[in-house]
C-alpha atoms as a PDB file:
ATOM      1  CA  UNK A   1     300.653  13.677-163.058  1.00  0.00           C
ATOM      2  CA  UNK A   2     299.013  10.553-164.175  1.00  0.00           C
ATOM      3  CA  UNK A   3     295.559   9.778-164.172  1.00  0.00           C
ATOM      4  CA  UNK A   4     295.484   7.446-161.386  1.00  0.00           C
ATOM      5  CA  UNK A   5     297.184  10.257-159.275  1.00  0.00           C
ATOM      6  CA  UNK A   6     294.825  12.812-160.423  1.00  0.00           C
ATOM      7  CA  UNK A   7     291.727  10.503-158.890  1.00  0.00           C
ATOM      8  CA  UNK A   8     293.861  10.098-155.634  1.00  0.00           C
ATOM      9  CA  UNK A   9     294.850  13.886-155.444  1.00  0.00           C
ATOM     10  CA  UNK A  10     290.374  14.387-155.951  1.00  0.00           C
ATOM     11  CA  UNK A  11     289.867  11.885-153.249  1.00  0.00           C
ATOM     12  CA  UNK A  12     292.549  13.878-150.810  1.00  0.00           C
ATOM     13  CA  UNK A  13     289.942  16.841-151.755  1.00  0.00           C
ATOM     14  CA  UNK A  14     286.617  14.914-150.837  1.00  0.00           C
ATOM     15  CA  UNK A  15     288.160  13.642-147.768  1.00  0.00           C
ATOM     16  CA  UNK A  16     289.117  17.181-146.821  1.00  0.00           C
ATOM     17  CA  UNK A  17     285.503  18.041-147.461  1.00  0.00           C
ATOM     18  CA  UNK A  18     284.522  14.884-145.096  1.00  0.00           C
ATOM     19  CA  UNK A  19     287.044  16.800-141.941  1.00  0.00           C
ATOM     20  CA  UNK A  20     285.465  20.590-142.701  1.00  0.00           C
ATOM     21  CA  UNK A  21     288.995  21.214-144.232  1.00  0.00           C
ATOM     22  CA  UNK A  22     291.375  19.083-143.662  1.00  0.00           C
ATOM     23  CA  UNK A  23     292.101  15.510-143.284  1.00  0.00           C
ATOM     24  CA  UNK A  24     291.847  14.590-139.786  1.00  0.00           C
ATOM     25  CA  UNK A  25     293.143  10.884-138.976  1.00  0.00           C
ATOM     26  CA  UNK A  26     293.703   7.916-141.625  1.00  0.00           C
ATOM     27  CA  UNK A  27     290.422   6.821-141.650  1.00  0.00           C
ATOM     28  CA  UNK A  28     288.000   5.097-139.245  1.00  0.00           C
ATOM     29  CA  UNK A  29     290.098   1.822-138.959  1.00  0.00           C
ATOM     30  CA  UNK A  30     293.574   3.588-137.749  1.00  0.00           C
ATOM     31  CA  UNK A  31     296.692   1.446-138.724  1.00  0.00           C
ATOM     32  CA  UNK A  32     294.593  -0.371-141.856  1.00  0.00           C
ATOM     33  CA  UNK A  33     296.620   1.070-144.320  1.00  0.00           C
ATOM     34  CA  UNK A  34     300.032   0.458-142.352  1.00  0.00           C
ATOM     35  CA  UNK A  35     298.777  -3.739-143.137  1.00  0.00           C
ATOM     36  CA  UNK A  36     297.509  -2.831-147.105  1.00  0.00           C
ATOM     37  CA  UNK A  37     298.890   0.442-148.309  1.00  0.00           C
ATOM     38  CA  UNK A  38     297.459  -0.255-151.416  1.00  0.00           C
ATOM     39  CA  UNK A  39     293.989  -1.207-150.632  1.00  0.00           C
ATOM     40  CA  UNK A  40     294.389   2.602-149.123  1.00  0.00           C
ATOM     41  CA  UNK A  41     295.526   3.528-152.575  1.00  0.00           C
ATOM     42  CA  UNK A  42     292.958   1.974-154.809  1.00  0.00           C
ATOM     43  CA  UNK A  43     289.857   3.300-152.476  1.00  0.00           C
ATOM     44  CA  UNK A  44     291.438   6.941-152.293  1.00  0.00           C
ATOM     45  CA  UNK A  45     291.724   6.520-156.162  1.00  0.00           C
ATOM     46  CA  UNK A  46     287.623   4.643-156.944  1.00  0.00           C
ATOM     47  CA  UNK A  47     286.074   5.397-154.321  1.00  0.00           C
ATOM     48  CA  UNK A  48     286.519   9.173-152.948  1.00  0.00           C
ATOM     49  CA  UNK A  49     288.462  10.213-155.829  1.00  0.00           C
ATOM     50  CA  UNK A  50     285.775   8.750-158.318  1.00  0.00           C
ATOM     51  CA  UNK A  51     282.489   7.678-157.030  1.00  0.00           C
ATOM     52  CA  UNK A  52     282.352  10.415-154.639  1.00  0.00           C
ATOM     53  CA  UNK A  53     283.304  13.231-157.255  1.00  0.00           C
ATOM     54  CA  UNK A  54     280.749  11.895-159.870  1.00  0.00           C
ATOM     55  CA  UNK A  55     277.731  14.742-160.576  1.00  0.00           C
ATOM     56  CA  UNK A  56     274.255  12.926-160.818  1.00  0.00           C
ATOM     57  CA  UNK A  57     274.021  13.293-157.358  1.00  0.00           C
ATOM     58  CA  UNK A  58     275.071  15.708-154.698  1.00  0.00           C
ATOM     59  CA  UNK A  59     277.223  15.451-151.337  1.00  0.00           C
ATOM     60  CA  UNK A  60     274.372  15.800-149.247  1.00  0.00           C
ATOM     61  CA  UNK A  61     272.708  12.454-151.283  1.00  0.00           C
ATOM     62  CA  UNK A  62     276.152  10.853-151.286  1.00  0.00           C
ATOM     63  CA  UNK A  63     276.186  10.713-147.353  1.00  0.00           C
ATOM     64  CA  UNK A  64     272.866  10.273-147.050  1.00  0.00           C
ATOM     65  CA  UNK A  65     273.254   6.819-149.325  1.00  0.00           C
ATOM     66  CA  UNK A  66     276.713   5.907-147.151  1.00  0.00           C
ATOM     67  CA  UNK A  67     275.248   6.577-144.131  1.00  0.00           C
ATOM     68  CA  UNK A  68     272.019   4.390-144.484  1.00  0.00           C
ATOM     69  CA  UNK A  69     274.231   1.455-145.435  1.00  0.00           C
ATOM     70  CA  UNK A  70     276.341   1.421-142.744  1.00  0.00           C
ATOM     71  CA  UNK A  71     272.946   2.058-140.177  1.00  0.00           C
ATOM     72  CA  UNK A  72     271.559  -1.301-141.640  1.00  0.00           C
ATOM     73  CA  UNK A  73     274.379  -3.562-142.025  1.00  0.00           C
ATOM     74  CA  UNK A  74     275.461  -2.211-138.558  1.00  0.00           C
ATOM     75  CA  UNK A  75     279.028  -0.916-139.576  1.00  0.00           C
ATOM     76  CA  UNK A  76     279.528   1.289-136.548  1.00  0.00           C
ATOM     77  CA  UNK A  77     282.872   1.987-136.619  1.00  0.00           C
ATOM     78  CA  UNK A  78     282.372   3.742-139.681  1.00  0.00           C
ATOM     79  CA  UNK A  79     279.189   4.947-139.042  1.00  0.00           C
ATOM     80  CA  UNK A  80     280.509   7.174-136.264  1.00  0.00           C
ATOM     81  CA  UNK A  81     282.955   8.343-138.719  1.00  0.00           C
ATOM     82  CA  UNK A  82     280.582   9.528-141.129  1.00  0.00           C
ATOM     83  CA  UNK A  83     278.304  11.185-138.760  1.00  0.00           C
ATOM     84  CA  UNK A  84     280.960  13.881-138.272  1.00  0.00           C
ATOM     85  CA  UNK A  85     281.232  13.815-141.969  1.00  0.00           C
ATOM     86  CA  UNK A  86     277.804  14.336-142.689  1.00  0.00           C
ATOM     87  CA  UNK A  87     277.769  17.346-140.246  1.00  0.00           C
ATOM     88  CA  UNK A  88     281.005  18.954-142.825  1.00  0.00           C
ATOM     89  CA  UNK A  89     278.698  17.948-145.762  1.00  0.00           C
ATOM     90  CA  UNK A  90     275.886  19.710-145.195  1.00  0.00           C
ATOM     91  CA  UNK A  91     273.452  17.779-143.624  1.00  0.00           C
ATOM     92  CA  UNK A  92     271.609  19.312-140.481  1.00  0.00           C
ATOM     93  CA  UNK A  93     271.476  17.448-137.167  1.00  0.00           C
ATOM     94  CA  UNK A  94     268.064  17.300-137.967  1.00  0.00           C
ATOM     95  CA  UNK A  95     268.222  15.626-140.895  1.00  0.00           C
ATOM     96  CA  UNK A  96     270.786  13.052-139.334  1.00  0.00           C
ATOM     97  CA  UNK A  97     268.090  11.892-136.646  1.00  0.00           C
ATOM     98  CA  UNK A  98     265.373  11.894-138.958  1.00  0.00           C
ATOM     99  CA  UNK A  99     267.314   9.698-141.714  1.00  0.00           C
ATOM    100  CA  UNK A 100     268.031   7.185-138.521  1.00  0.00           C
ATOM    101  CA  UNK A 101     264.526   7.131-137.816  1.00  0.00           C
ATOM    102  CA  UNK A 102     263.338   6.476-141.559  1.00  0.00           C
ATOM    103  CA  UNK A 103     266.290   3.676-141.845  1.00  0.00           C
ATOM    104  CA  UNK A 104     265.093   1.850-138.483  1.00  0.00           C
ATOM    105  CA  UNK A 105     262.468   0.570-140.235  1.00  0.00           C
ATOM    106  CA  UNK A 106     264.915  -1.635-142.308  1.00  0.00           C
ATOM    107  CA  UNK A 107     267.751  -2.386-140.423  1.00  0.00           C
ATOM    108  CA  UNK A 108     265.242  -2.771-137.339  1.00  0.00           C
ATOM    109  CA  UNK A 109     265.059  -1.415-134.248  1.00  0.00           C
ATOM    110  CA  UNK A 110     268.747  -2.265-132.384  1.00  0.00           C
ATOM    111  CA  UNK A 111     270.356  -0.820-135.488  1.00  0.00           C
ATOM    112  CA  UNK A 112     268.280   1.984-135.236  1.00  0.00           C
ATOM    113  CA  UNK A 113     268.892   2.708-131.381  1.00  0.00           C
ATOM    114  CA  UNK A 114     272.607   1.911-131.801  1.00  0.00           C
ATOM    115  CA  UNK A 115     273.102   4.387-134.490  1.00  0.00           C
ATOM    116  CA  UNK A 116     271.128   6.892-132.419  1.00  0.00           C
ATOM    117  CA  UNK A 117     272.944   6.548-129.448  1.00  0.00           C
ATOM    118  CA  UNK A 118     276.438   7.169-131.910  1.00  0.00           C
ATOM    119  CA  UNK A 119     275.176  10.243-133.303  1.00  0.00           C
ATOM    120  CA  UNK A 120     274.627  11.530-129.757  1.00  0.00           C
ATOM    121  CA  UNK A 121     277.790  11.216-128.634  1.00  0.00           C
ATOM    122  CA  UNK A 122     278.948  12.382-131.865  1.00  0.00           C
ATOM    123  CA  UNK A 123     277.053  15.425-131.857  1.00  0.00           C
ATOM    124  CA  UNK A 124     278.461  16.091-127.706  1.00  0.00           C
ATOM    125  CA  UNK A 125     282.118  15.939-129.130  1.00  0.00           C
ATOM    126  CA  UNK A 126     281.343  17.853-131.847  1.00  0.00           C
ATOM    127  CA  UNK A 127     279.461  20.346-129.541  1.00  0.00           C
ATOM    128  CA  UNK A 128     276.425  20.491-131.495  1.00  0.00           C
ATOM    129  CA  UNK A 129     273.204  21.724-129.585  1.00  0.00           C
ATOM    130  CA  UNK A 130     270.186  19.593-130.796  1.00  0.00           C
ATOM    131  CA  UNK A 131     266.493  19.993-129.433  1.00  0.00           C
ATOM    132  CA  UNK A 132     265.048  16.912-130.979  1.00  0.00           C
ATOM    133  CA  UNK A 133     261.205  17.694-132.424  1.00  0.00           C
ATOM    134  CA  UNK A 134     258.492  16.143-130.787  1.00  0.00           C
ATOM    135  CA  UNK A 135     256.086  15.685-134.244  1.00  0.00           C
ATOM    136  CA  UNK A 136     254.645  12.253-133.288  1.00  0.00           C
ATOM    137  CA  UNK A 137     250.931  13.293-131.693  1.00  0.00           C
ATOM    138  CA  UNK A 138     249.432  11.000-129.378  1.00  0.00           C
ATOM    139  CA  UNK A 139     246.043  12.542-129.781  1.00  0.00           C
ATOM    140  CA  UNK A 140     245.309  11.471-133.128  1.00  0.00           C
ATOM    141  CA  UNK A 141     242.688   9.111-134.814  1.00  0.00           C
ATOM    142  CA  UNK A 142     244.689   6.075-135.672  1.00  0.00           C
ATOM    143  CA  UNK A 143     242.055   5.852-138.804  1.00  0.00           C
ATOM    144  CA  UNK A 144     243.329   9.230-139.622  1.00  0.00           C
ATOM    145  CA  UNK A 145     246.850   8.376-139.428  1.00  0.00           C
ATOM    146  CA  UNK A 146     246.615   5.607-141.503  1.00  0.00           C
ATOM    147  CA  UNK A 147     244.484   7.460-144.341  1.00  0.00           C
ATOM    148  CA  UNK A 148     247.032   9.912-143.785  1.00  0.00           C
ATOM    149  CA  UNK A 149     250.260   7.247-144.793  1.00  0.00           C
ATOM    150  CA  UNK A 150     248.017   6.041-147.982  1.00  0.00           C
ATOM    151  CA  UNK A 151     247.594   9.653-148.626  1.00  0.00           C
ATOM    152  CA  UNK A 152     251.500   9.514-149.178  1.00  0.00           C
ATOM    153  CA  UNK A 153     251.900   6.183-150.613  1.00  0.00           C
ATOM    154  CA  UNK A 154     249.320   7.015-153.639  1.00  0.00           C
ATOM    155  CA  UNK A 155     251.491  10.238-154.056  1.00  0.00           C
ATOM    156  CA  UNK A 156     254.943   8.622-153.937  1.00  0.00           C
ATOM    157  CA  UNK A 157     254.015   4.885-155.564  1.00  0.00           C
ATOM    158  CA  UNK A 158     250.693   6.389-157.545  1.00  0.00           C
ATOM    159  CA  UNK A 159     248.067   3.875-157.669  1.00  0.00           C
ATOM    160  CA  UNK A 160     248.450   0.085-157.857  1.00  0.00           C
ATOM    161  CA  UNK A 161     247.870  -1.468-160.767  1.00  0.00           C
ATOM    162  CA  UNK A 162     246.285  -4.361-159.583  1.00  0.00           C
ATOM    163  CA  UNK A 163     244.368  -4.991-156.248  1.00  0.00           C
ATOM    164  CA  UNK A 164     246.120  -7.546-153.993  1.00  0.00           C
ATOM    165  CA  UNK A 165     243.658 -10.396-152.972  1.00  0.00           C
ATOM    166  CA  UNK A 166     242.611 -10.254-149.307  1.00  0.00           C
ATOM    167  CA  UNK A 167     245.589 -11.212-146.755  1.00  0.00           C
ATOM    168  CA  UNK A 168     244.018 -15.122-145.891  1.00  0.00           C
ATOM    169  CA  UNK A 169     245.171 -14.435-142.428  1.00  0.00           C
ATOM    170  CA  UNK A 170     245.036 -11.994-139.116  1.00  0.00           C
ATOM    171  CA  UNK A 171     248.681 -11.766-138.878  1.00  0.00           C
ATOM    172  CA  UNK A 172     248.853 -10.213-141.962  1.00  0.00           C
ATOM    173  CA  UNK A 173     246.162  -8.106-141.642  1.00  0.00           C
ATOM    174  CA  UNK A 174     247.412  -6.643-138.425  1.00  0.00           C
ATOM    175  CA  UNK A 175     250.793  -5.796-140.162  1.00  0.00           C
ATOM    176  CA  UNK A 176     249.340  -4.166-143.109  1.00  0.00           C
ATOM    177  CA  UNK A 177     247.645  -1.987-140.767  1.00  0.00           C
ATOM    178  CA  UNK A 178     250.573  -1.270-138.274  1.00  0.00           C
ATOM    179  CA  UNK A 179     252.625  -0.387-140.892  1.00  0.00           C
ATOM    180  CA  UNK A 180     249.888   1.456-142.750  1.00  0.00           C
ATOM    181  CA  UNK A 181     250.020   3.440-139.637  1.00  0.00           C
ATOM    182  CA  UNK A 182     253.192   3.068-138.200  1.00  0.00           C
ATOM    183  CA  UNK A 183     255.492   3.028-141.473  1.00  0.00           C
ATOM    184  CA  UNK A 184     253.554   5.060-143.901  1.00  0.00           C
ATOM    185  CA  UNK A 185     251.800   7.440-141.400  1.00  0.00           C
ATOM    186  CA  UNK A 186     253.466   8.332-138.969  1.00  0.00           C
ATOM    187  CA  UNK A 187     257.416   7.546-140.402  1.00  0.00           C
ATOM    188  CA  UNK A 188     257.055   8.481-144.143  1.00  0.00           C
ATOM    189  CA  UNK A 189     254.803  11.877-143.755  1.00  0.00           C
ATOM    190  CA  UNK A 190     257.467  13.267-141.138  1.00  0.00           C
ATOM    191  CA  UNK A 191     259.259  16.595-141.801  1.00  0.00           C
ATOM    192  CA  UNK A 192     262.941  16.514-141.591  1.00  0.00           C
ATOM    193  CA  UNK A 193     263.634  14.567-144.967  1.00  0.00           C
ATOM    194  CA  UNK A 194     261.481  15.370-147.994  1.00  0.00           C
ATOM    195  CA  UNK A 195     259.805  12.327-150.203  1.00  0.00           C
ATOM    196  CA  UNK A 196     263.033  12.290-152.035  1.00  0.00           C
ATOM    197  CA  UNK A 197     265.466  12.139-149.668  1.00  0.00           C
ATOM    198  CA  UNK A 198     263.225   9.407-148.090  1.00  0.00           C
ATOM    199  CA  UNK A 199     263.225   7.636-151.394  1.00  0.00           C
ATOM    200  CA  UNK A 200     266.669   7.345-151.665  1.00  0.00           C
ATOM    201  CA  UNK A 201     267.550   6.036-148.333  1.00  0.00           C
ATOM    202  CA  UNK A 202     264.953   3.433-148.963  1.00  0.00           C
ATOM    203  CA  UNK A 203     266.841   1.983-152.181  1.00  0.00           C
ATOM    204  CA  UNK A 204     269.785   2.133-150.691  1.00  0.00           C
ATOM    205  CA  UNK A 205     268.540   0.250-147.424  1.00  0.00           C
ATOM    206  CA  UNK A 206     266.618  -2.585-149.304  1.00  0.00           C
ATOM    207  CA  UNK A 207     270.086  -3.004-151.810  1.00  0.00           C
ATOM    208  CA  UNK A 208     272.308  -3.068-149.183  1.00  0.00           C
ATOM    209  CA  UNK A 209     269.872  -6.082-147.848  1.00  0.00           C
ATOM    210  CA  UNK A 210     269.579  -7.701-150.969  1.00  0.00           C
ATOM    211  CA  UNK A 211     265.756  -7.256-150.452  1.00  0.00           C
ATOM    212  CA  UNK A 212     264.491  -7.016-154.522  1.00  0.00           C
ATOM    213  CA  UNK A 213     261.250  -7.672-154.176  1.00  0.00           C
ATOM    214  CA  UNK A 214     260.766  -4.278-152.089  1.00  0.00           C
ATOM    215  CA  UNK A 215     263.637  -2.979-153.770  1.00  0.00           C
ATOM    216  CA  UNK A 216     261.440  -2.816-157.395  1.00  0.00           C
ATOM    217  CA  UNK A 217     258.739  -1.365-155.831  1.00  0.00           C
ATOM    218  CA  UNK A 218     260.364   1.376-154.114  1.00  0.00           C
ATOM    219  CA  UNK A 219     262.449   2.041-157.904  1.00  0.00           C
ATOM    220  CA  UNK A 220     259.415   2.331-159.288  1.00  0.00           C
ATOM    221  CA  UNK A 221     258.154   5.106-156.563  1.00  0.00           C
ATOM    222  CA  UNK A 222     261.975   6.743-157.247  1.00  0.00           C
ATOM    223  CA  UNK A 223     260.991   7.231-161.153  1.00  0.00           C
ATOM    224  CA  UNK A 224     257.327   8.113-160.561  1.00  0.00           C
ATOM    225  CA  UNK A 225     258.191  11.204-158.458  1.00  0.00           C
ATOM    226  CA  UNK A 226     260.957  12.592-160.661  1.00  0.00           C
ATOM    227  CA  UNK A 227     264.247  10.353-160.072  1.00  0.00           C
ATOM    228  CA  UNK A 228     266.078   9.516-163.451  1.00  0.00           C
ATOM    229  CA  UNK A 229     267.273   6.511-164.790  1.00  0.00           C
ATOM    230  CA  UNK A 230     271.149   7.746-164.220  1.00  0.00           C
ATOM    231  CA  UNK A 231     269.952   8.511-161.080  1.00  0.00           C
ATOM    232  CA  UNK A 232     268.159   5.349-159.714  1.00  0.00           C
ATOM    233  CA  UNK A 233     271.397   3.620-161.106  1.00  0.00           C
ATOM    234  CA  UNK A 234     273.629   5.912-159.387  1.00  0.00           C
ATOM    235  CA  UNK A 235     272.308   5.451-155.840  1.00  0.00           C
ATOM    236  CA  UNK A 236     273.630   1.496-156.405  1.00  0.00           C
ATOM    237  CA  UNK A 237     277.010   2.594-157.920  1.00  0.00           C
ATOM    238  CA  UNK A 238     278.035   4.565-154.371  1.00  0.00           C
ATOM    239  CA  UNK A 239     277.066   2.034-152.852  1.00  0.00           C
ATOM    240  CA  UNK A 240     279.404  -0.690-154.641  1.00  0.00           C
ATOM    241  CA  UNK A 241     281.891   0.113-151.300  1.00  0.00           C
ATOM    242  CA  UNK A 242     280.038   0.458-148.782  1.00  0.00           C
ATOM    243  CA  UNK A 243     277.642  -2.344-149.155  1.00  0.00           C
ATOM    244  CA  UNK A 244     279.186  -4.851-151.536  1.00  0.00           C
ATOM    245  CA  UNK A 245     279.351  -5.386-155.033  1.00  0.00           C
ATOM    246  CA  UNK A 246     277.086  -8.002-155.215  1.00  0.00           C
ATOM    247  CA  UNK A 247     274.754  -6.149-153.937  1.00  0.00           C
ATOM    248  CA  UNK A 248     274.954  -3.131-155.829  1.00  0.00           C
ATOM    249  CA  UNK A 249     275.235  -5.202-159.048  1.00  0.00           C
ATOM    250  CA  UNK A 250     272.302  -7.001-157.949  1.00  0.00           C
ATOM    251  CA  UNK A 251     270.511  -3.428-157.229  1.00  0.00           C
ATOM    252  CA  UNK A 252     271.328  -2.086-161.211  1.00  0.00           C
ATOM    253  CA  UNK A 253     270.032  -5.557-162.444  1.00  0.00           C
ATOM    254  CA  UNK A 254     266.777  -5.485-160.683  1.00  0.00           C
ATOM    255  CA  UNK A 255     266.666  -1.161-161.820  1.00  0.00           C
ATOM    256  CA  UNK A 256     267.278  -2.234-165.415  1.00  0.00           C
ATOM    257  CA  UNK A 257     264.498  -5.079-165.533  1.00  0.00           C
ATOM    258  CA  UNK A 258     262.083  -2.379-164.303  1.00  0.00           C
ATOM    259  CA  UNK A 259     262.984  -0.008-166.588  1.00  0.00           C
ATOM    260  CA  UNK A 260     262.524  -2.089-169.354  1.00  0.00           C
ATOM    261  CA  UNK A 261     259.355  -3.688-168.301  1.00  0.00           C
ATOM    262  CA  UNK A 262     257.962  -1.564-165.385  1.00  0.00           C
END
């Protein structure tokens, strides 16, 4: 066997992991590969049977990093696709809704409800019984729900290292303090995904957008609470196929500048 058919026969396996055992259609696009066998062929071979199979990270952060690209660039063909697959993974139903929640704030609201709405009907096919939490309370002190997000922030980014001047405007006052509250307070400090998990869907969200300005802040929260450089770098290699190579280039560039200069 050569090499090349090695990686294939590997992707055959992950794919088999995606379908809790086997391999149930020919992908989310049926009749694709009937028009380009061998674009079939070279993704079976880099992308399941190489990216997917690589060890820095695990399944579970593999799907976790496909799925939140294809929430914000609103791919939701596959997207349904890989909402079975994350169930055959190992990710909880739970953890499915909450990582939609967490991603809304990037790809916005529509892509948010729209990928909702597809994991409900995915989870009714698949006949999976979900009681969604209700965490959000209503009763409490906005002040305390915003010194409750910077409570988080200061343990996931650590302190700033300069203060920002004062915003010049209202505007931007009120959206430092709806997303103070909103964002960090009552998104971030929800359980369902732990500060890593929530880490990495961020990076993958703001690379898939080509947002690096966000992007080097949130790489710089990845490192302070425990990611490693392979790791950083390997959110934005499984990514190259989902997102783009551009944009996962793009992602490694920005994670090497910081790395070398903070």
């Amino acid at each position: 066997m050569s090499e090349l058919d090695a990686r294939y026969a590997r992707g055959q396996e992950t794919r088999r992991l995606f379908g809790g055992g086997t391999i149930t259609s020919a992908g989310s696009a049926p009749g694709a590969w009937e028009v380009a066998p061998d674009l079939e062929r070279i993704l079976g071979e880099a992308l399941f049977g190489t990216i997917w199979r690589r060890d820095a990270l695990s399944p579970v952060q593999r799907e976790m990093i496909t799925l939140s690209t294809l929430i914000v660039l609103a791919r939701e063909t596959q997207l349904r696709r890989h909402l079975g697959n994350a169930l055959h993974v190992g990710l909880t139903p739970e953890q499915i809704v909450e990582l939609i929640i967490h991603d809304t704030w990037y790809g916005g609201a529509p892509a948010g409800l729209n990928a909702l709405a597809l994991c409900k009907a995915v989870f009714e096919k698949r006949g999976v019984a979900f009681t969604p939490p209700r965490v959000h309370d209503t009763t409490e002190d906005p002040d305390r729900l915003f010194e409750r997000g910077n409570r988080l922030r200061m343990q996931y980014m650590g302190a700033p290292s300069a203060a920002r001047p004062a915003p010049p405007t209202e505007a931007e006052r009120a959206f430092n303090r709806i997303t103070g509250e909103y964002y960090w307070g009552a998104t971030w400090t929800r359980p369902g995904l732990d500060l890593p998990s929530r880490c990495l869907c961020t990076m993958t969200c703001l690379a898939a957008l080509g947002r690096a300005g966000p992007l080097r802040s949130h790489i710089r929260g990845a490192l302070h609470i425990g990611f490693t450089q392979e790791q950083v770098i390997e959110v934005f290699l499984h990514m190259t196929l989902y997102g783009g190579i551009a944009f996962a280039r793009g992602a490694i560039d920005i994670a090497n500048d910081v790395l070398v200069h903070g």
